[in-house]
C-alpha atoms as a PDB file:
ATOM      1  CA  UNK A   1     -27.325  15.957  49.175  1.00  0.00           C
ATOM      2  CA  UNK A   2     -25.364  14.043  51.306  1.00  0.00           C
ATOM      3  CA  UNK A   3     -26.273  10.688  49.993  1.00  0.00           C
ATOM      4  CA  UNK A   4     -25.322  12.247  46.398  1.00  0.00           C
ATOM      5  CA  UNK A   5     -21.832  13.156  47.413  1.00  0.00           C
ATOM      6  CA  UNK A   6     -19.624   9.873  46.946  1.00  0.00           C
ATOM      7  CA  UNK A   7     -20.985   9.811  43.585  1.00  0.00           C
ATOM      8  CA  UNK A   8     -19.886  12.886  42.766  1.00  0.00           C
ATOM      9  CA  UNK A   9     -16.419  12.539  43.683  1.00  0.00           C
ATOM     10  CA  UNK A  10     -13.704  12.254  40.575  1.00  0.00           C
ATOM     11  CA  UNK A  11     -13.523   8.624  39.817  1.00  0.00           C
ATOM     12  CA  UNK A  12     -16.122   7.279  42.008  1.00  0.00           C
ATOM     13  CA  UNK A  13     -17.086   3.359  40.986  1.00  0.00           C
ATOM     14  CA  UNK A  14     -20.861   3.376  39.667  1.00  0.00           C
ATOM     15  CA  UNK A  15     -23.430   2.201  40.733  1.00  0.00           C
ATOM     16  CA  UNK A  16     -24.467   0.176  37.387  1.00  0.00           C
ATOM     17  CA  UNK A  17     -25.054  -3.378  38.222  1.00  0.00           C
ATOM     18  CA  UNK A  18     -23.137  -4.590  35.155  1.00  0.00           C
ATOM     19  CA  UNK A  19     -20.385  -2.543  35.273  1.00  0.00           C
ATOM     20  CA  UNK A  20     -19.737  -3.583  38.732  1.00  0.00           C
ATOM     21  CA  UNK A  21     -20.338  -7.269  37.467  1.00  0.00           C
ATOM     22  CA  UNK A  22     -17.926  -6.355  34.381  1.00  0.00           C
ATOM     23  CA  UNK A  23     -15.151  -4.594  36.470  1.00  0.00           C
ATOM     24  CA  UNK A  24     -14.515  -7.129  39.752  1.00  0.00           C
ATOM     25  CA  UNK A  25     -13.376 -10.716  38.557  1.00  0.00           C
ATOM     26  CA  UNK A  26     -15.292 -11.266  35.743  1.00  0.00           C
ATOM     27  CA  UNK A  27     -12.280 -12.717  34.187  1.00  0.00           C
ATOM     28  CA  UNK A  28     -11.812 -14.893  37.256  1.00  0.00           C
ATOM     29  CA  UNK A  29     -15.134 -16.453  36.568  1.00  0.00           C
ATOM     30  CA  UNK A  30     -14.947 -16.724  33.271  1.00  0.00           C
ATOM     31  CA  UNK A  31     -11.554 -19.007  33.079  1.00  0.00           C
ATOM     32  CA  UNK A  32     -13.366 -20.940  36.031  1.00  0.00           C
ATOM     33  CA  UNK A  33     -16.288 -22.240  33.960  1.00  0.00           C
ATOM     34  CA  UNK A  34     -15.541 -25.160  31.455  1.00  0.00           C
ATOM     35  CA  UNK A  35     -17.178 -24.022  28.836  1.00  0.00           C
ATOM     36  CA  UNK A  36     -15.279 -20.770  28.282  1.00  0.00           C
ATOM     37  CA  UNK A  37     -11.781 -22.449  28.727  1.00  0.00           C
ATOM     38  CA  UNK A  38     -13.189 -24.860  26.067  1.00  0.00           C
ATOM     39  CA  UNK A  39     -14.471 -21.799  23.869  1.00  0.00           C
ATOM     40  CA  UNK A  40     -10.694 -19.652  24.710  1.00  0.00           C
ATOM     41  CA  UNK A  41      -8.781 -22.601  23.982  1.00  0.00           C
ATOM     42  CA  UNK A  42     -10.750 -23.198  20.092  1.00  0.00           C
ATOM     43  CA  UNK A  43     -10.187 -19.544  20.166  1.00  0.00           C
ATOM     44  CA  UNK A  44      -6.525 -19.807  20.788  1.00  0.00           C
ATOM     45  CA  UNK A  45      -5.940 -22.505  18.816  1.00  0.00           C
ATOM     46  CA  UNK A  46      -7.726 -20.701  15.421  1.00  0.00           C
ATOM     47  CA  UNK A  47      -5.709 -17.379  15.671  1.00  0.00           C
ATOM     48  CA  UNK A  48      -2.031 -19.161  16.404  1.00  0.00           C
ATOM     49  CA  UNK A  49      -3.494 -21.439  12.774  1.00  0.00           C
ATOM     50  CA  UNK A  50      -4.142 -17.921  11.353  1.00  0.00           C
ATOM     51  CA  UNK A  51      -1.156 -15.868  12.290  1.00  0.00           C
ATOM     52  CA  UNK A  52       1.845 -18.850  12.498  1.00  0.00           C
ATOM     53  CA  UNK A  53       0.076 -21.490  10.079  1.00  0.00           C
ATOM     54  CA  UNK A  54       0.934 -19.785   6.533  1.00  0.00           C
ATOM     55  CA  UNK A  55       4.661 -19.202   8.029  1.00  0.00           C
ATOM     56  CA  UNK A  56       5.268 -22.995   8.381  1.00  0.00           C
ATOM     57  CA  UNK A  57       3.116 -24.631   5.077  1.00  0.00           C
ATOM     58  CA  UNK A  58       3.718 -24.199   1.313  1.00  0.00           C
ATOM     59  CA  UNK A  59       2.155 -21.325  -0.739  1.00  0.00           C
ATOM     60  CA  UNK A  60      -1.571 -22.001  -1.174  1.00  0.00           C
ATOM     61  CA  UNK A  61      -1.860 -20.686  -4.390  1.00  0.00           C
ATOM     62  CA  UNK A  62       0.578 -22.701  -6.815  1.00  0.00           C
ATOM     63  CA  UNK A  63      -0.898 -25.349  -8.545  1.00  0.00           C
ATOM     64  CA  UNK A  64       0.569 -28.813  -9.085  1.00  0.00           C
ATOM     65  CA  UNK A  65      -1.583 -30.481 -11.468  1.00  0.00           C
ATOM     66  CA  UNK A  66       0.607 -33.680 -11.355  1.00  0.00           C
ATOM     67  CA  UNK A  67      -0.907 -34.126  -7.812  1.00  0.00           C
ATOM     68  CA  UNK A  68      -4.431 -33.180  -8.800  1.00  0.00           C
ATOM     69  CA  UNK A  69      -7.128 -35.090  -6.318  1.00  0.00           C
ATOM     70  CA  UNK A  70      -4.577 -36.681  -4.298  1.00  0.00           C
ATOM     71  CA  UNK A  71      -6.007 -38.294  -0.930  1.00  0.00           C
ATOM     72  CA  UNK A  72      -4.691 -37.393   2.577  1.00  0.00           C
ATOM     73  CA  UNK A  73      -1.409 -38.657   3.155  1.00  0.00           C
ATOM     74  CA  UNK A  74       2.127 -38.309   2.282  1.00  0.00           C
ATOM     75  CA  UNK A  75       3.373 -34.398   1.909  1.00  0.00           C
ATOM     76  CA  UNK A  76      -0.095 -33.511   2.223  1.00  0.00           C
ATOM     77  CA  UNK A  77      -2.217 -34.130   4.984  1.00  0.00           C
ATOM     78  CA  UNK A  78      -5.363 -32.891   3.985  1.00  0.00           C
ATOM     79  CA  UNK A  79      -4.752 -34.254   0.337  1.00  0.00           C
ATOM     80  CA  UNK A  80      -5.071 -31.552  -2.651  1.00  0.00           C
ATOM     81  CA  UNK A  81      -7.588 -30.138  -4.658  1.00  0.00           C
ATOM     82  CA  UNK A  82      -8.430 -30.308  -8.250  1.00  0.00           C
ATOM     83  CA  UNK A  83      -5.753 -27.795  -9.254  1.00  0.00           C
ATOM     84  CA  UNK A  84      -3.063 -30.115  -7.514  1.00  0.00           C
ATOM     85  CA  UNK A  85      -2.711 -27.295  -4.482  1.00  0.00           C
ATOM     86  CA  UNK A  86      -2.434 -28.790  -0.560  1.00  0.00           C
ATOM     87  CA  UNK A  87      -5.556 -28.357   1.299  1.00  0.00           C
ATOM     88  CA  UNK A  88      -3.824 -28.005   4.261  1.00  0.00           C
ATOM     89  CA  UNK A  89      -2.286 -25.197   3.281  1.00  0.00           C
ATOM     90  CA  UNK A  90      -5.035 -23.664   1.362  1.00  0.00           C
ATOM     91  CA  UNK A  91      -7.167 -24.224   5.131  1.00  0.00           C
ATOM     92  CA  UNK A  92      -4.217 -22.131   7.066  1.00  0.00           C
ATOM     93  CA  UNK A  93      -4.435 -19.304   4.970  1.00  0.00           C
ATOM     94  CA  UNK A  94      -8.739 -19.661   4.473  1.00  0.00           C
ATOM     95  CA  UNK A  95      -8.283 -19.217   8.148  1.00  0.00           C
ATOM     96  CA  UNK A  96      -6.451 -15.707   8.054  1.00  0.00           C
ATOM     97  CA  UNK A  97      -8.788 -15.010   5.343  1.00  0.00           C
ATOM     98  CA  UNK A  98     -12.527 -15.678   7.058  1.00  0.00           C
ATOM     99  CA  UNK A  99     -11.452 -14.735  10.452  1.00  0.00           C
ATOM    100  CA  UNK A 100      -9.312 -11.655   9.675  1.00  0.00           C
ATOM    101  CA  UNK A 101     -12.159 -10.318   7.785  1.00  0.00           C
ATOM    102  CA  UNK A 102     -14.969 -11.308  10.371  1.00  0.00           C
ATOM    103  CA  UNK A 103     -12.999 -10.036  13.168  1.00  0.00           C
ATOM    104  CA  UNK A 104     -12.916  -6.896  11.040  1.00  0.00           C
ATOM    105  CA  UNK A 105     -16.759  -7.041  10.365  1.00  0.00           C
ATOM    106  CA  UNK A 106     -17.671  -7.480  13.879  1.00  0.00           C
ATOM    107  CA  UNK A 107     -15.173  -4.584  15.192  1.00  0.00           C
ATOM    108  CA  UNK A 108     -16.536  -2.236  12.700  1.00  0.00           C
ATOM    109  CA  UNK A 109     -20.495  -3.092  13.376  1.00  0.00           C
ATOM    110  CA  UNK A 110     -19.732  -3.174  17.244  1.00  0.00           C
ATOM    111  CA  UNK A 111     -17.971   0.177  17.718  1.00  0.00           C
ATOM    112  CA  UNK A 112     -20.485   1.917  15.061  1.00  0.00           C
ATOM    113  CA  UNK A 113     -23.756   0.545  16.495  1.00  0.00           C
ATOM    114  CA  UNK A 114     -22.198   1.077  20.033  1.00  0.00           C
ATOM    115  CA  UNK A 115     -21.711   4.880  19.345  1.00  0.00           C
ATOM    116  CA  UNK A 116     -25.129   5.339  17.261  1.00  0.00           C
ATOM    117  CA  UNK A 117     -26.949   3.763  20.357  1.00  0.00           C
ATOM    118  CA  UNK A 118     -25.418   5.242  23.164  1.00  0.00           C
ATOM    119  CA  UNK A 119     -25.673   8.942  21.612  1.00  0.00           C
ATOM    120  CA  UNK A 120     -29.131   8.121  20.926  1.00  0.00           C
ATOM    121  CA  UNK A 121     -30.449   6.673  24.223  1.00  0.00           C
ATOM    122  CA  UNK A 122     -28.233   9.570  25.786  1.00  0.00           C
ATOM    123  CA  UNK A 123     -29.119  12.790  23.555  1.00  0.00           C
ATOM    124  CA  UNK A 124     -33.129  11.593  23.606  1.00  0.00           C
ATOM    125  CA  UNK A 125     -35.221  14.437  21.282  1.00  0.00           C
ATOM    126  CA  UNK A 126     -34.653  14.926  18.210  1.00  0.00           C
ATOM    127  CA  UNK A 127     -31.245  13.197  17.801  1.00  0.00           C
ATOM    128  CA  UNK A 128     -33.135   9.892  19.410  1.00  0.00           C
ATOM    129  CA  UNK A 129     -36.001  10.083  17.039  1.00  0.00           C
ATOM    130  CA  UNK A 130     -33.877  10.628  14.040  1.00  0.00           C
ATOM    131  CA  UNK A 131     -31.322   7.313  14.483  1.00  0.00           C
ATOM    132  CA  UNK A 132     -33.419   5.193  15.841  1.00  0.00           C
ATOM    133  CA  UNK A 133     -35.579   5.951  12.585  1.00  0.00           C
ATOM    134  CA  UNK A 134     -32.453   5.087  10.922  1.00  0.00           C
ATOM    135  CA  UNK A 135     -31.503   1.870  13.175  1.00  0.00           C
ATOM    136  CA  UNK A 136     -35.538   0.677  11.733  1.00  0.00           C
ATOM    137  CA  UNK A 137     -35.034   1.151   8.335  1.00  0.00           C
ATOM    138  CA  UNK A 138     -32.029  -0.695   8.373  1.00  0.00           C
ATOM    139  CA  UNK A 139     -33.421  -3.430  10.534  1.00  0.00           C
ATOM    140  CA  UNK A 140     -36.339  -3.155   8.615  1.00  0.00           C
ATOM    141  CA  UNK A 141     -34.862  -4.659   5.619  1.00  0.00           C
ATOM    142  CA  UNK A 142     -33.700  -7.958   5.022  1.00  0.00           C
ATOM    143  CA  UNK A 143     -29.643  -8.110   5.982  1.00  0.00           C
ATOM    144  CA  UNK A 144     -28.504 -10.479   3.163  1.00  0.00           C
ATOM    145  CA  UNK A 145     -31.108  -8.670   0.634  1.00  0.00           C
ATOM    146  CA  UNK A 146     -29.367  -5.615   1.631  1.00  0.00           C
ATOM    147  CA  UNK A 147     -25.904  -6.616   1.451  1.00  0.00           C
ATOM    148  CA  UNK A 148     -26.506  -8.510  -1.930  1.00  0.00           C
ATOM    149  CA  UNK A 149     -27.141  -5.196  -3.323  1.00  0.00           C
ATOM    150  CA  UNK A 150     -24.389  -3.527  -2.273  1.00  0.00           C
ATOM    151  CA  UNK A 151     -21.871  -6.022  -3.987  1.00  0.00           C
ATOM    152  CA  UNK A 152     -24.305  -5.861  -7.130  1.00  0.00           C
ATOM    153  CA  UNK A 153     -22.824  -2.022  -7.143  1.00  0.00           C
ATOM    154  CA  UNK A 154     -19.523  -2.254  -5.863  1.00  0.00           C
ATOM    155  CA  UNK A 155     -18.533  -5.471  -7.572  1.00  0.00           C
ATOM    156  CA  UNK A 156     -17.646  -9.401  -7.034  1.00  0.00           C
ATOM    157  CA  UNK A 157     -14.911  -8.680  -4.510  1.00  0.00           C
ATOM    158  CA  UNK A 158     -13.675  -9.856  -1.504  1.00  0.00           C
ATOM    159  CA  UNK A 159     -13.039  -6.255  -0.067  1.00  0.00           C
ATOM    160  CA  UNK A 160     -16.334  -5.308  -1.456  1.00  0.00           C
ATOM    161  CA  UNK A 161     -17.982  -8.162   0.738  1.00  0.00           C
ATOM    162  CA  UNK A 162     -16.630  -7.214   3.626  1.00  0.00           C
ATOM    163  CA  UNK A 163     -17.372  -3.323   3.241  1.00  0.00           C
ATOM    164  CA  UNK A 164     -21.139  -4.550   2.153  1.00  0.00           C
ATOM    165  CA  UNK A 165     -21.240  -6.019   5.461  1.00  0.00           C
ATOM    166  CA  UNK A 166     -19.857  -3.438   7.776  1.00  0.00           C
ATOM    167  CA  UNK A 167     -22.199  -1.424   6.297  1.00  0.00           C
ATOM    168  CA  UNK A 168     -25.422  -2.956   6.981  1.00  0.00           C
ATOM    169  CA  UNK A 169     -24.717  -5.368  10.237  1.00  0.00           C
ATOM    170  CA  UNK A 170     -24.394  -2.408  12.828  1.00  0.00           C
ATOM    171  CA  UNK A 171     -28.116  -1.864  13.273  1.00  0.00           C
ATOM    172  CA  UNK A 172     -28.791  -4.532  15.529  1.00  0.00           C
ATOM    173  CA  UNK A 173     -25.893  -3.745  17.974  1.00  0.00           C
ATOM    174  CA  UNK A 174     -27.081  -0.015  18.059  1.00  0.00           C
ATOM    175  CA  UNK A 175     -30.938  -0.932  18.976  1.00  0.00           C
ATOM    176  CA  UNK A 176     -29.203  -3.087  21.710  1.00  0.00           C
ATOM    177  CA  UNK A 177     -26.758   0.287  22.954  1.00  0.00           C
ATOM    178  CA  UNK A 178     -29.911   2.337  22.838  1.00  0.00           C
ATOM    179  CA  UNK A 179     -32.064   0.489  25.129  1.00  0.00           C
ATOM    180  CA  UNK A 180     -29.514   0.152  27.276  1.00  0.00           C
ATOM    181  CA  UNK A 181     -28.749   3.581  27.388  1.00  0.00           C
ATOM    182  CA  UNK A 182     -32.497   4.555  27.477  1.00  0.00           C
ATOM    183  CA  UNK A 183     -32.769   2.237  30.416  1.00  0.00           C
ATOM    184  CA  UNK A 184     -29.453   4.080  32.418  1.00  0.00           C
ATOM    185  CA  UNK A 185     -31.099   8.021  32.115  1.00  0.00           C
ATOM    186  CA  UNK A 186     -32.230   6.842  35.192  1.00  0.00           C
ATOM    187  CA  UNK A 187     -29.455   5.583  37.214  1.00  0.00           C
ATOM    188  CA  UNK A 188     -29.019   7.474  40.315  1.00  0.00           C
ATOM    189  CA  UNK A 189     -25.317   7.836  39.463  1.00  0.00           C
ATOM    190  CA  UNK A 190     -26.754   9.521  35.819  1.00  0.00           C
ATOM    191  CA  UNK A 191     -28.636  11.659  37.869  1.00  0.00           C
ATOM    192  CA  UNK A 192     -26.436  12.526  40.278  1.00  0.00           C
ATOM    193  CA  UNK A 193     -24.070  13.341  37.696  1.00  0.00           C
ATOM    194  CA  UNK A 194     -26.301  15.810  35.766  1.00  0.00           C
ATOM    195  CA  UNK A 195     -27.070  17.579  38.712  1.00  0.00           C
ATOM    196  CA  UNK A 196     -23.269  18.477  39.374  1.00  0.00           C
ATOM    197  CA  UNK A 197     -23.610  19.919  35.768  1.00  0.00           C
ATOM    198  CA  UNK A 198     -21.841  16.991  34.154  1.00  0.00           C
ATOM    199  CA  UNK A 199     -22.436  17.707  30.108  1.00  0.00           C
ATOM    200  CA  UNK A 200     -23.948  14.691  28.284  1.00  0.00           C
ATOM    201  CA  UNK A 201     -20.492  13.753  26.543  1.00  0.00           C
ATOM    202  CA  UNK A 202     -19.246  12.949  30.246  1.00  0.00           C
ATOM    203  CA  UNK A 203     -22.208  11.472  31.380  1.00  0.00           C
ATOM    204  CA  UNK A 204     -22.278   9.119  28.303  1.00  0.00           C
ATOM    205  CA  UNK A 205     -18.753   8.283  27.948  1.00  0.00           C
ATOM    206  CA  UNK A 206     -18.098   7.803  31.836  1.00  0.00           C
ATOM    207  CA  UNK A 207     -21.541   6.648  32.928  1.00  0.00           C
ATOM    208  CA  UNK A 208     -23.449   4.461  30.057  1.00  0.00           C
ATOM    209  CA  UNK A 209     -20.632   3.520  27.215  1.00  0.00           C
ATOM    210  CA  UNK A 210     -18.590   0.997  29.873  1.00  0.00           C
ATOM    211  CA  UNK A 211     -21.941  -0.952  30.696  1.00  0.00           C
ATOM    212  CA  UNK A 212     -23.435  -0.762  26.938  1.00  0.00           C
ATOM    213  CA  UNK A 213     -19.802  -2.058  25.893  1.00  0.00           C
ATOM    214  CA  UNK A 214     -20.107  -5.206  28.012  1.00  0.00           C
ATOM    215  CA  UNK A 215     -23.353  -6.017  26.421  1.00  0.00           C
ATOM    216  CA  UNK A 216     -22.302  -5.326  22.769  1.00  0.00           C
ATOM    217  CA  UNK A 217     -19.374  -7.627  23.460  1.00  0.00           C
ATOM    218  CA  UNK A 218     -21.527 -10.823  24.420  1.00  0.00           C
ATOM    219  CA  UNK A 219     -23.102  -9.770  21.317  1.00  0.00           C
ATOM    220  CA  UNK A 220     -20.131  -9.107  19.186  1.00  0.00           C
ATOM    221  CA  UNK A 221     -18.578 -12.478  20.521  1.00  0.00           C
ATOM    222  CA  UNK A 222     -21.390 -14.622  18.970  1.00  0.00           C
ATOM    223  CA  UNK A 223     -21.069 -12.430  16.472  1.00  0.00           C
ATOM    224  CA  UNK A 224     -17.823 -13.395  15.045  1.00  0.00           C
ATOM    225  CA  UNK A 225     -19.582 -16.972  14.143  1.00  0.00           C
ATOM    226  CA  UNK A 226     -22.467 -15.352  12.128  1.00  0.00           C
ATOM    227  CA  UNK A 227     -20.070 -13.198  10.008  1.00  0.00           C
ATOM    228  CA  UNK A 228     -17.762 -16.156   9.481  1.00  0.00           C
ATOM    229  CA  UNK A 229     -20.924 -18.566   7.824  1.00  0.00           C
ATOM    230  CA  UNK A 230     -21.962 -15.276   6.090  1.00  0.00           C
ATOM    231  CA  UNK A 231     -18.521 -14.647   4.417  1.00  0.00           C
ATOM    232  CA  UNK A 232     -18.342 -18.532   3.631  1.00  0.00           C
ATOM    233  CA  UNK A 233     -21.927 -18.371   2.356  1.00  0.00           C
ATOM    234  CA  UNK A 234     -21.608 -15.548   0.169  1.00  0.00           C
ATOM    235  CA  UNK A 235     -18.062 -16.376  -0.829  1.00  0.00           C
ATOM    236  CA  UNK A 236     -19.288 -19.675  -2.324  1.00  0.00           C
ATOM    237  CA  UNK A 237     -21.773 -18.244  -3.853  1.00  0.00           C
ATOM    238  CA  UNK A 238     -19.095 -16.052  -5.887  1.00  0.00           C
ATOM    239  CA  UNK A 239     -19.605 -12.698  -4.311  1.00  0.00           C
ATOM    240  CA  UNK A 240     -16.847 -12.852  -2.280  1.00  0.00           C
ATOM    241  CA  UNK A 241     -13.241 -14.094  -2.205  1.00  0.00           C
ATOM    242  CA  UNK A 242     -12.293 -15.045  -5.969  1.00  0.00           C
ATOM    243  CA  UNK A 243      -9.996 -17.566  -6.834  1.00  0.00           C
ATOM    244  CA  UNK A 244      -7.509 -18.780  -6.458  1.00  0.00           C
ATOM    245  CA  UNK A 245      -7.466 -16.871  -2.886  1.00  0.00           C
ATOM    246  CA  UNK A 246      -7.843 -19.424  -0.035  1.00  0.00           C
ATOM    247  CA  UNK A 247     -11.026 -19.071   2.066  1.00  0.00           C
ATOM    248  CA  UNK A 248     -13.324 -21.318   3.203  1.00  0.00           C
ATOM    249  CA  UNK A 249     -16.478 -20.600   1.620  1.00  0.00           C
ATOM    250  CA  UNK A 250     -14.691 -20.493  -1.805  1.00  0.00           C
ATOM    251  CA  UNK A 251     -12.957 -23.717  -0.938  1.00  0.00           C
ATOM    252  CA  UNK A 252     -16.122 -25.219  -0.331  1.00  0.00           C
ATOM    253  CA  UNK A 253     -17.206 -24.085  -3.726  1.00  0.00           C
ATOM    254  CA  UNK A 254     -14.374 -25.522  -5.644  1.00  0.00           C
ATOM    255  CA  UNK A 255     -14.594 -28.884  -4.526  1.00  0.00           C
ATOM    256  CA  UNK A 256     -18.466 -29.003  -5.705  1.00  0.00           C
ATOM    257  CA  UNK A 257     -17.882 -31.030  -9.166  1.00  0.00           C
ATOM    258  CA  UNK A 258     -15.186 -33.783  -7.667  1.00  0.00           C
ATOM    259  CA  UNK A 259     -16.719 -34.234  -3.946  1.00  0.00           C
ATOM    260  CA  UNK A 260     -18.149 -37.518  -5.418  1.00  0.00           C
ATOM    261  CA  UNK A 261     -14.914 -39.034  -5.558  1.00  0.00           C
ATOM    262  CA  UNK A 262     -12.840 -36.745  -3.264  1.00  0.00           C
ATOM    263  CA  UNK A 263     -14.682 -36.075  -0.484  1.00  0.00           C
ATOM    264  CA  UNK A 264     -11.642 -34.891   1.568  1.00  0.00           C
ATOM    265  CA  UNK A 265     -11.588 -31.632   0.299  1.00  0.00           C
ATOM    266  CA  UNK A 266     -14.421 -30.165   2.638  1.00  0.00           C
ATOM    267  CA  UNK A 267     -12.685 -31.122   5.941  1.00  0.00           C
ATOM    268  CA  UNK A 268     -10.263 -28.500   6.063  1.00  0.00           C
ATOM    269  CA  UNK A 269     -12.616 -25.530   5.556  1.00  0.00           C
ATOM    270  CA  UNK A 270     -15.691 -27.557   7.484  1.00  0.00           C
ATOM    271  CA  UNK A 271     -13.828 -27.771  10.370  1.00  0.00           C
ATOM    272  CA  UNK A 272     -12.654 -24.320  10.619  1.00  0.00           C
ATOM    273  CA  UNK A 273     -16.114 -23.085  10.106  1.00  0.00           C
ATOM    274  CA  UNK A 274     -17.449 -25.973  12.721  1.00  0.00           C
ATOM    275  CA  UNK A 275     -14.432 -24.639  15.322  1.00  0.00           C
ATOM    276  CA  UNK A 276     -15.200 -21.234  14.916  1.00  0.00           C
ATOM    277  CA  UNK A 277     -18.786 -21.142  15.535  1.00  0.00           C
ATOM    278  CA  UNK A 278     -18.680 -23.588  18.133  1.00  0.00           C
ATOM    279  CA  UNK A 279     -15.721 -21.054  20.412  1.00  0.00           C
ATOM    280  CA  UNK A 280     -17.952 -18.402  19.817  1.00  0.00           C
ATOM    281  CA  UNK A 281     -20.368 -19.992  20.895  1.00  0.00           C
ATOM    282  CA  UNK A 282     -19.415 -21.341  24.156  1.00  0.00           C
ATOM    283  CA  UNK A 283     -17.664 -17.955  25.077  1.00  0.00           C
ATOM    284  CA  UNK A 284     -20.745 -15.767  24.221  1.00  0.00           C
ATOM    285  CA  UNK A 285     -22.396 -17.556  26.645  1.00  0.00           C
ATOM    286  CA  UNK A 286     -20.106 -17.813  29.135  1.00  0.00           C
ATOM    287  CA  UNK A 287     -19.535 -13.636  28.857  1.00  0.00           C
ATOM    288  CA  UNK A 288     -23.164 -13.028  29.216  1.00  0.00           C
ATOM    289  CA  UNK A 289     -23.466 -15.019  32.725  1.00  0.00           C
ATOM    290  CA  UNK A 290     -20.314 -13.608  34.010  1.00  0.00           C
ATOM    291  CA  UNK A 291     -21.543 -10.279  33.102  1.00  0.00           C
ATOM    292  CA  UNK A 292     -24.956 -10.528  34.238  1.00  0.00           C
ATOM    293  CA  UNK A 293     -25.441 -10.232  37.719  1.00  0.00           C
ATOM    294  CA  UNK A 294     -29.025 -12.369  37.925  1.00  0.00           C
ATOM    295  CA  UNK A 295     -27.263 -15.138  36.247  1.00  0.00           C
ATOM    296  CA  UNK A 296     -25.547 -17.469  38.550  1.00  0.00           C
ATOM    297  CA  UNK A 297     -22.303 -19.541  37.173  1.00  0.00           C
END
């Protein structure tokens, strides 16, 4: 009993590898490796675009078709698009547009699958059996497929879109949360904790949701990049943002019929989509070495 009695105590640290890994200087490490200053600093620079860009460039959504197809240059220094309306600022506000709503997305899909999971791995029995049945079916089905047919019932929308995808994009993160969770029953500090008659709310809110959360947000972080090209994607495709709202994937879209002659009109929204993926990137993996304790920086 004695070796059970500093877990015990009120507050006592745990003894969960990760958490340990999560709680003492992982953001030390992480600003000391290159690749995740490189990955915060895209970051950075893509929410100050998104929050201070539209303040400081002309509305997006008034055409000008005296300046229709103009090249870069001049008053605009992405050129403008076939209605006459500057790219550049049509790309600032695409950028509160895709990553707003992805951030959104991957919030939504991270907290839910996080909660499923960890209640699952946690409550075992019946409870288990029945989400994780849930968690398969959903995973069992193709994502897009899935998500198509959601919009095909709520409607061409933008809002739709994005509710489609909160919707069906949680499963994955709640498989993860569950075997993590299955995997911590086990933990002496679990243990320990169930035999001073800690209820299974306490045990999985204090014991296995901090360590679970660390893994969901490696996950979450790449994320951000998959829900970005799947907005774009879908967007261009016409299920999505409708004109003449600026995002990137219906950018991309309008500039189909003139990118013969003006090319231009796919570097604003390419290289949001390009920056985005690539800062995810890079701090994905830089959050799963700091975090995990086998993996050496």
């Amino acid at each position: 009993m004695t070796v059970l009695t500093p877990l015990l105590r009120p507050g006592a640290a745990t003894t969960d590898p990760l958490e340990v890994a999560v709680t003492a200087g992982a953001w030390r490490r992480l600003v000391a490796r290159t690749d995740a200053r490189i990955g915060l600093l895209l970051a950075g620079a893509l929410v100050l675009v998104a929050l201070v860009g539209p303040l400081l460039t002309a509305d997006p959504d008034v055409p000008q078709y005296t300046n229709q197809l103009q090249p870069p240059g001049g008053g605009h220094l992405l050129g403008t698009d076939g209605a006459g309306r500057d790219l550049l600022a049509r790309t600032v506000a695409g950028a509160r547009t895709s990553l707003g709503a992805a951030l959104l997305i991957t919030a939504i899909t991270a907290v839910v699958g996080l909660l499923v999971g960890v209640v699952a791995g946690v409550a075992g029995d019946a409870v288990d059996v029945v989400l994780a049945r849930i968690v398969d079916v959903l995973l069992g089905l193709p994502g897009l497929v899935l998500t198509l047919a959601l919009v095909g019932v709520l409607g061409p929308s933008f809002v739709n879109l994005v509710l489609a995808m909160s919707l069906t994009g949680w499963a994955g993160t709640a498989r993860l949360a569950r075997a993590y969770a299955c995997t911590s029953v086990t933990r002496p500090d679990v243990l320990a904790a169930r035999m001073a008659g800690a209820g299974e709310l306490r045990i999985a809110a204090g014991h296995v949701l901090p360590g679970a959360a660390a893994q969901v947000l490696v996950v979450a972080t790449l994320g951000v990049g998959e829900v970005v090209l799947a907005l774009a994607g879908l967007s261009f495709l016409g299920l999505g943002a409708q004109p003449p709202t600026a995002e990137w994937g219906t950018m991309l879209a309008g500039a189909r019929e003139t990118l013969a002659y003006a090319p231009w009109q796919i570097i604003g929204p390419a290289t949001g989509l390009v920056a985005t993926v690539l800062a995810a990137t890079l701090l994905s993996e830089a959050l799963r070495d700091v975090t995990d304790p086998g993996v050496r920086s």
